[in-house]
PDB file of N, CA and C in Angstrom:
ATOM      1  N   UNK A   1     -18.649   7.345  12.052  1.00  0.00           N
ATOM      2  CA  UNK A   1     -18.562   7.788  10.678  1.00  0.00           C
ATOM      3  C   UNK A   1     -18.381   6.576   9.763  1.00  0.00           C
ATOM      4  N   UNK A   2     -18.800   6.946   8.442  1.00  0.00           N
ATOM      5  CA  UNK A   2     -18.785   5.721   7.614  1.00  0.00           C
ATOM      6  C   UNK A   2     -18.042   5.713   6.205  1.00  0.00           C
ATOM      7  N   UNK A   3     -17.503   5.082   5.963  1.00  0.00           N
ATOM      8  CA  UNK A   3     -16.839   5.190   4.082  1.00  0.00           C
ATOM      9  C   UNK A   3     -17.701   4.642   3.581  1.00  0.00           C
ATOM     10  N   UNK A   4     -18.859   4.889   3.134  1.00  0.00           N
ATOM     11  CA  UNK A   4     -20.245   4.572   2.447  1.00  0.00           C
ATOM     12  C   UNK A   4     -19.694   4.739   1.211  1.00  0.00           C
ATOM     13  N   UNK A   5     -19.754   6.064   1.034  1.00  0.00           N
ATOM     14  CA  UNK A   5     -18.780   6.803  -0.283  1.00  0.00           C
ATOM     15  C   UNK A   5     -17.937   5.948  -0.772  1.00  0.00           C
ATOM     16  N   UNK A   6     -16.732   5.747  -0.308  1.00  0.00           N
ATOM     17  CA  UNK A   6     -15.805   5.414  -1.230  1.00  0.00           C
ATOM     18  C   UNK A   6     -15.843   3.740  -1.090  1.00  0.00           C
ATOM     19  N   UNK A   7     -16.734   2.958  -0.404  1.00  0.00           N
ATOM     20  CA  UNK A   7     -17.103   1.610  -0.579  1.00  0.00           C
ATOM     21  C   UNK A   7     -17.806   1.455  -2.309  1.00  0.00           C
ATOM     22  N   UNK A   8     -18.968   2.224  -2.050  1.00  0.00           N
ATOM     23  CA  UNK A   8     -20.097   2.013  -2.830  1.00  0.00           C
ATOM     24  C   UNK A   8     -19.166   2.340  -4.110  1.00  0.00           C
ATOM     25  N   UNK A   9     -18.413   3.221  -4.268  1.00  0.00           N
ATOM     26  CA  UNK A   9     -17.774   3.688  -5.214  1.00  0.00           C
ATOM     27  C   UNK A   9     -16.950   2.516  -5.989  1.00  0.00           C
ATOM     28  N   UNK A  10     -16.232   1.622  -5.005  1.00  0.00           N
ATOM     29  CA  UNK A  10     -14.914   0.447  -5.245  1.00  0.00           C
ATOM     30  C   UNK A  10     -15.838  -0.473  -5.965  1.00  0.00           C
ATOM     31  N   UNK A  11     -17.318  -0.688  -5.312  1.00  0.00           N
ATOM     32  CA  UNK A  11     -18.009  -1.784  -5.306  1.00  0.00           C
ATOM     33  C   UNK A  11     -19.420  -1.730  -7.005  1.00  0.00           C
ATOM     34  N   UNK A  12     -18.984  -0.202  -6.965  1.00  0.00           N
ATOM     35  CA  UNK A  12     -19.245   0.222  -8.351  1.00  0.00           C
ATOM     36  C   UNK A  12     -21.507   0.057  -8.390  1.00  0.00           C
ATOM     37  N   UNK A  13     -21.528   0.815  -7.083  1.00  0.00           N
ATOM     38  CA  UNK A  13     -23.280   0.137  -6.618  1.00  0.00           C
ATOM     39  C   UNK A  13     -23.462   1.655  -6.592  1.00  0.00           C
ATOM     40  N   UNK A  14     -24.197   2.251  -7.453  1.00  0.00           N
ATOM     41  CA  UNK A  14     -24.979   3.671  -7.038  1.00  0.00           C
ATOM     42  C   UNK A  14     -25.996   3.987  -5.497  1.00  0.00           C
ATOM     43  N   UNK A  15     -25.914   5.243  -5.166  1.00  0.00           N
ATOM     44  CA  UNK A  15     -26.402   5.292  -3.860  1.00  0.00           C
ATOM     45  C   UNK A  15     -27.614   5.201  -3.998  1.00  0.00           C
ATOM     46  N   UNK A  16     -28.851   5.537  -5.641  1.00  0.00           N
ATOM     47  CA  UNK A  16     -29.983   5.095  -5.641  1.00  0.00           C
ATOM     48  C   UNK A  16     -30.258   4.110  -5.605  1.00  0.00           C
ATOM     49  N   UNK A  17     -28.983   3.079  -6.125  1.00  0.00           N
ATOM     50  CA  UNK A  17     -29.523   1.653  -6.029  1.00  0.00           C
ATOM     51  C   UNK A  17     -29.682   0.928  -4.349  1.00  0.00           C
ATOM     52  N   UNK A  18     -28.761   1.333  -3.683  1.00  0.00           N
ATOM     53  CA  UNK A  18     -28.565   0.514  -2.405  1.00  0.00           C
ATOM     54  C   UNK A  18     -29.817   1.372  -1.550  1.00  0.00           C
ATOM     55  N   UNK A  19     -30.124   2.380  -2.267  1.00  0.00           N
ATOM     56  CA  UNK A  19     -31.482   2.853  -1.269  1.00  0.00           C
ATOM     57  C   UNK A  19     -32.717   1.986  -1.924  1.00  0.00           C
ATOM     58  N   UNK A  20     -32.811   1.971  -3.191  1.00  0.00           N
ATOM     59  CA  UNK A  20     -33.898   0.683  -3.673  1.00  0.00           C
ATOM     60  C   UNK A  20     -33.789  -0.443  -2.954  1.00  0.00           C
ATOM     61  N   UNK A  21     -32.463  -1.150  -2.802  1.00  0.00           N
ATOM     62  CA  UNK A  21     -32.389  -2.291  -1.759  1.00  0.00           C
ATOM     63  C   UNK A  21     -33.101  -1.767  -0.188  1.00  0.00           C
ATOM     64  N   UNK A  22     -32.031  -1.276  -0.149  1.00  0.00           N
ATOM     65  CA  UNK A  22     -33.002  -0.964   1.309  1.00  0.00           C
ATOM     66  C   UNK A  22     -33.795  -0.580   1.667  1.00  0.00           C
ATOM     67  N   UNK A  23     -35.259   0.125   0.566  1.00  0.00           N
ATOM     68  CA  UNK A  23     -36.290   0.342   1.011  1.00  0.00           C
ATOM     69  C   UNK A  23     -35.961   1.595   1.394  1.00  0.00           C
ATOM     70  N   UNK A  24     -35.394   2.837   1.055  1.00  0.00           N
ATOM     71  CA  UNK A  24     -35.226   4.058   1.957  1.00  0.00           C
ATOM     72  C   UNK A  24     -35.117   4.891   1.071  1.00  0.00           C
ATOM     73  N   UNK A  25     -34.885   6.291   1.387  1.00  0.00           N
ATOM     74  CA  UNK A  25     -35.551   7.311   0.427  1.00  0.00           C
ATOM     75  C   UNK A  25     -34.010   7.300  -0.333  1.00  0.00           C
ATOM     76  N   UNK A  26     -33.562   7.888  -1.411  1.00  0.00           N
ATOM     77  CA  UNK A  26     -32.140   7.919  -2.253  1.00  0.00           C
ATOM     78  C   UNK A  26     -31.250   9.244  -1.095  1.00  0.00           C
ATOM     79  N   UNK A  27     -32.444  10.179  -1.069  1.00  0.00           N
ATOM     80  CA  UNK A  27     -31.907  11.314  -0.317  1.00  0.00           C
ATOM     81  C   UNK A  27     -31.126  10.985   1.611  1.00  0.00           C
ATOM     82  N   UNK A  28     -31.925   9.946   2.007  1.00  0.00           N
ATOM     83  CA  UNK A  28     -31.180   9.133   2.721  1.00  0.00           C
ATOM     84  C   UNK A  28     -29.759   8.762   3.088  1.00  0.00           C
ATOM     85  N   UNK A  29     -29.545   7.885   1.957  1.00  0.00           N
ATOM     86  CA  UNK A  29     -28.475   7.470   1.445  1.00  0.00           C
ATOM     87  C   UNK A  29     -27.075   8.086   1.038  1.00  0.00           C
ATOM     88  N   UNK A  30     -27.733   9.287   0.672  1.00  0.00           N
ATOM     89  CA  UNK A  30     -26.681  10.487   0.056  1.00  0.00           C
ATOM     90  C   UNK A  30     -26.480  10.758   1.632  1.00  0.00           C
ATOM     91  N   UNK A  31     -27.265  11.434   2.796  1.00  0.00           N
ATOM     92  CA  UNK A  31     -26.639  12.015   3.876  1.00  0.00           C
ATOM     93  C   UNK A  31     -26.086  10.985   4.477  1.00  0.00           C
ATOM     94  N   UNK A  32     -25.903   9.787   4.585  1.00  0.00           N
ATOM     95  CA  UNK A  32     -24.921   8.580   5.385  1.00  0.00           C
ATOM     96  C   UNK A  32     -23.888   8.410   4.554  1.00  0.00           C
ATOM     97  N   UNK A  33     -23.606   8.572   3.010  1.00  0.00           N
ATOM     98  CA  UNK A  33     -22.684   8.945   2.419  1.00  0.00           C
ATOM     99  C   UNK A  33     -21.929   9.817   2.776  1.00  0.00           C
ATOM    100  N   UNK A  34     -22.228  11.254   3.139  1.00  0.00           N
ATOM    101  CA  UNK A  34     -21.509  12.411   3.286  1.00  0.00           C
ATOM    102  C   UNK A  34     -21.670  12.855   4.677  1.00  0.00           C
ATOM    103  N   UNK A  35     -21.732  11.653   5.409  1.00  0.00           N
ATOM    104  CA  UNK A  35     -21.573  11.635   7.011  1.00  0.00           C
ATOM    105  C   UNK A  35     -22.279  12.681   7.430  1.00  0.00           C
ATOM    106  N   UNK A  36     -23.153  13.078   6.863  1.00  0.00           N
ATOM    107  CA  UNK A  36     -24.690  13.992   7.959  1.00  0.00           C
ATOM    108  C   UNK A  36     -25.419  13.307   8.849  1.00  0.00           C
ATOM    109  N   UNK A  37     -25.635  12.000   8.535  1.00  0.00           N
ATOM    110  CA  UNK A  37     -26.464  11.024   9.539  1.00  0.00           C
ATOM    111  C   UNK A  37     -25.710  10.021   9.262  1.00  0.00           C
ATOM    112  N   UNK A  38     -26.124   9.091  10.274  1.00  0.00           N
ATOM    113  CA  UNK A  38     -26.016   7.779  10.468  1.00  0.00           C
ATOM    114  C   UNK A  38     -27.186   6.543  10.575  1.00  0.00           C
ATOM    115  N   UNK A  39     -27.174   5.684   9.853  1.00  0.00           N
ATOM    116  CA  UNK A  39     -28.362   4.326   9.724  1.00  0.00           C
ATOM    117  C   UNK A  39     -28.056   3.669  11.369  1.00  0.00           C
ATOM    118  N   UNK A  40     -29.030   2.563  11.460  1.00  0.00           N
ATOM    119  CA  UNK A  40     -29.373   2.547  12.487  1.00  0.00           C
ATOM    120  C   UNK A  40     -28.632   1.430  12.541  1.00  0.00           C
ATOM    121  N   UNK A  41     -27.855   0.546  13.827  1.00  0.00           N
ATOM    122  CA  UNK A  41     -26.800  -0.924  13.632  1.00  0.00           C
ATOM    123  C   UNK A  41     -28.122  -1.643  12.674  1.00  0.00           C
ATOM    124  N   UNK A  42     -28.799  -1.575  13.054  1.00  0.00           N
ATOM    125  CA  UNK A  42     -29.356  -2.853  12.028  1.00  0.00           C
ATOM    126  C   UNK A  42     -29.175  -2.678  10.373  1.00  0.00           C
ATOM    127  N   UNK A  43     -29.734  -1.409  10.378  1.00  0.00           N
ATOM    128  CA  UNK A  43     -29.527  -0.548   8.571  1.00  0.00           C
ATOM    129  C   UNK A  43     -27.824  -1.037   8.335  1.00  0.00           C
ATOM    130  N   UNK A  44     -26.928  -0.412   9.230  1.00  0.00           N
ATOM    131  CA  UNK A  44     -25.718  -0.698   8.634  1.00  0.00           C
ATOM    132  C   UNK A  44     -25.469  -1.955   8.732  1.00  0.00           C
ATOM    133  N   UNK A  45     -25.327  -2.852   9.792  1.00  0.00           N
ATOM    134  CA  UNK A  45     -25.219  -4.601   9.218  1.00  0.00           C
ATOM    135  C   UNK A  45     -25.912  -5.072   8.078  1.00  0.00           C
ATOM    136  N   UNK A  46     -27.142  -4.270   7.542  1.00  0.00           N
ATOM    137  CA  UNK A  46     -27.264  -5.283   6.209  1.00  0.00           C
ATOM    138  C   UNK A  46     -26.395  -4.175   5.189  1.00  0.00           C
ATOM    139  N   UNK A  47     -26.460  -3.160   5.234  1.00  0.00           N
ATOM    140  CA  UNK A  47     -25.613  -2.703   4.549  1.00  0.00           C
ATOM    141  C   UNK A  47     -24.291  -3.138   4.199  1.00  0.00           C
ATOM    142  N   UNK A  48     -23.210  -3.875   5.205  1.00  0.00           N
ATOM    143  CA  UNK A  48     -22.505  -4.542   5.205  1.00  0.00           C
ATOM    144  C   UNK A  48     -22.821  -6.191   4.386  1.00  0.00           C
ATOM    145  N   UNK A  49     -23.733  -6.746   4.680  1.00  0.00           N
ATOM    146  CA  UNK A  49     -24.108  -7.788   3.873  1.00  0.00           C
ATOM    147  C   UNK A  49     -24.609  -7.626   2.811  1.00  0.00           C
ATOM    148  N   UNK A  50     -25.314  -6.581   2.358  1.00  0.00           N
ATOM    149  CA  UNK A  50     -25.854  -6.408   1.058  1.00  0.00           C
ATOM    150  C   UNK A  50     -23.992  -5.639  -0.057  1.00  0.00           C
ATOM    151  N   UNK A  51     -23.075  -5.147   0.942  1.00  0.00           N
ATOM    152  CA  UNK A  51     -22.154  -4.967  -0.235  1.00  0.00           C
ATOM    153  C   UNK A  51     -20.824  -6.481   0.030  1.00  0.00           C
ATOM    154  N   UNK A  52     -21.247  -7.020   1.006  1.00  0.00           N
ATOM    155  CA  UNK A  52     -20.565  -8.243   1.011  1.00  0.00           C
ATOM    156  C   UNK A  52     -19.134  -7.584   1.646  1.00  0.00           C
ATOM    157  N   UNK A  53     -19.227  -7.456   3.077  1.00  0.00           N
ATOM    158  CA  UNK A  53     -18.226  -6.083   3.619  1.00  0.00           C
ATOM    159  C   UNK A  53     -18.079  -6.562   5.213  1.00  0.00           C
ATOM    160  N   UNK A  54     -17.296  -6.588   5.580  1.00  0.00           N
ATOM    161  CA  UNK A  54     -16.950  -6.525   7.051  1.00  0.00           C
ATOM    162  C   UNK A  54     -17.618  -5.232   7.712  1.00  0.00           C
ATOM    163  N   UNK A  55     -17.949  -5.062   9.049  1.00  0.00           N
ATOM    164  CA  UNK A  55     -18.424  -3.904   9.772  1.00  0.00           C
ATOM    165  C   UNK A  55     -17.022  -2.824   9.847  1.00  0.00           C
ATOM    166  N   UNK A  56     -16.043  -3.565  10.357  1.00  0.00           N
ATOM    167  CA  UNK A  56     -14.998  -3.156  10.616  1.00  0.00           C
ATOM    168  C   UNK A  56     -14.539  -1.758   8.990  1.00  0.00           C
ATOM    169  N   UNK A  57     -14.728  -2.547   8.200  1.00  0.00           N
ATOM    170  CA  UNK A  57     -14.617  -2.387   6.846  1.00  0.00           C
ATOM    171  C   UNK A  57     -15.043  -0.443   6.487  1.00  0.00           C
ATOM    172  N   UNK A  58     -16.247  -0.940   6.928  1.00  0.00           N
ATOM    173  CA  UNK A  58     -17.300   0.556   6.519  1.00  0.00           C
ATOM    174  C   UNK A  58     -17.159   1.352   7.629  1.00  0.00           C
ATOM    175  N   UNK A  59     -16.978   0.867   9.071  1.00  0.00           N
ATOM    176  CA  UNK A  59     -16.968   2.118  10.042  1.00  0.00           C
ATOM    177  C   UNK A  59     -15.631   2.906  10.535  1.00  0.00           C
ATOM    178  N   UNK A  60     -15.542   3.740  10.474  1.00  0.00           N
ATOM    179  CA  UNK A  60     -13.787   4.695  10.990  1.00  0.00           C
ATOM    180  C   UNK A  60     -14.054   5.057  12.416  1.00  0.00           C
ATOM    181  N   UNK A  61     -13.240   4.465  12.908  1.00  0.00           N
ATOM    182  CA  UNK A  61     -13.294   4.770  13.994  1.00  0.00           C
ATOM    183  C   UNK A  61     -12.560   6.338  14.652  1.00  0.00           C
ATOM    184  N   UNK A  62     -13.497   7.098  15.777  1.00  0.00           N
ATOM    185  CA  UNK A  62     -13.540   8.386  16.086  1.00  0.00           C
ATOM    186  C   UNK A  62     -12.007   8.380  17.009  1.00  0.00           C
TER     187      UNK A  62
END
């Protein structure tokens, strides 16, 4: 699971924008937000570098 949500939120980055970065649909973005899916390790390591974030940071552990 991920704090996508309340990262993107601190970091003040809309979820359409970080889907423009990443090339992926907005609707995407919203379900890895609200923990319906999950990006792939590679999607989430740049995700982590594109908000300037530790892994540790964004993932909760189960």
């Amino acid at each position: 699971m991920l704090r996508l949500k309340e990262i993107l939120a601190k970091k003040r980055v809309s979820q359409k924008n970080l889907a423009f970065i990443l090339g992926v649909n907005p609707v995407t973005v919203c379900s890895w937000a609200q923990n319906k899916s999950e990006p792939s390790l590679k999607t989430t390591l740049k995700i982590c570098e594109i908000l300037k974030i530790k892994l540790s940071d964004l993932v909760i552990e189960q």
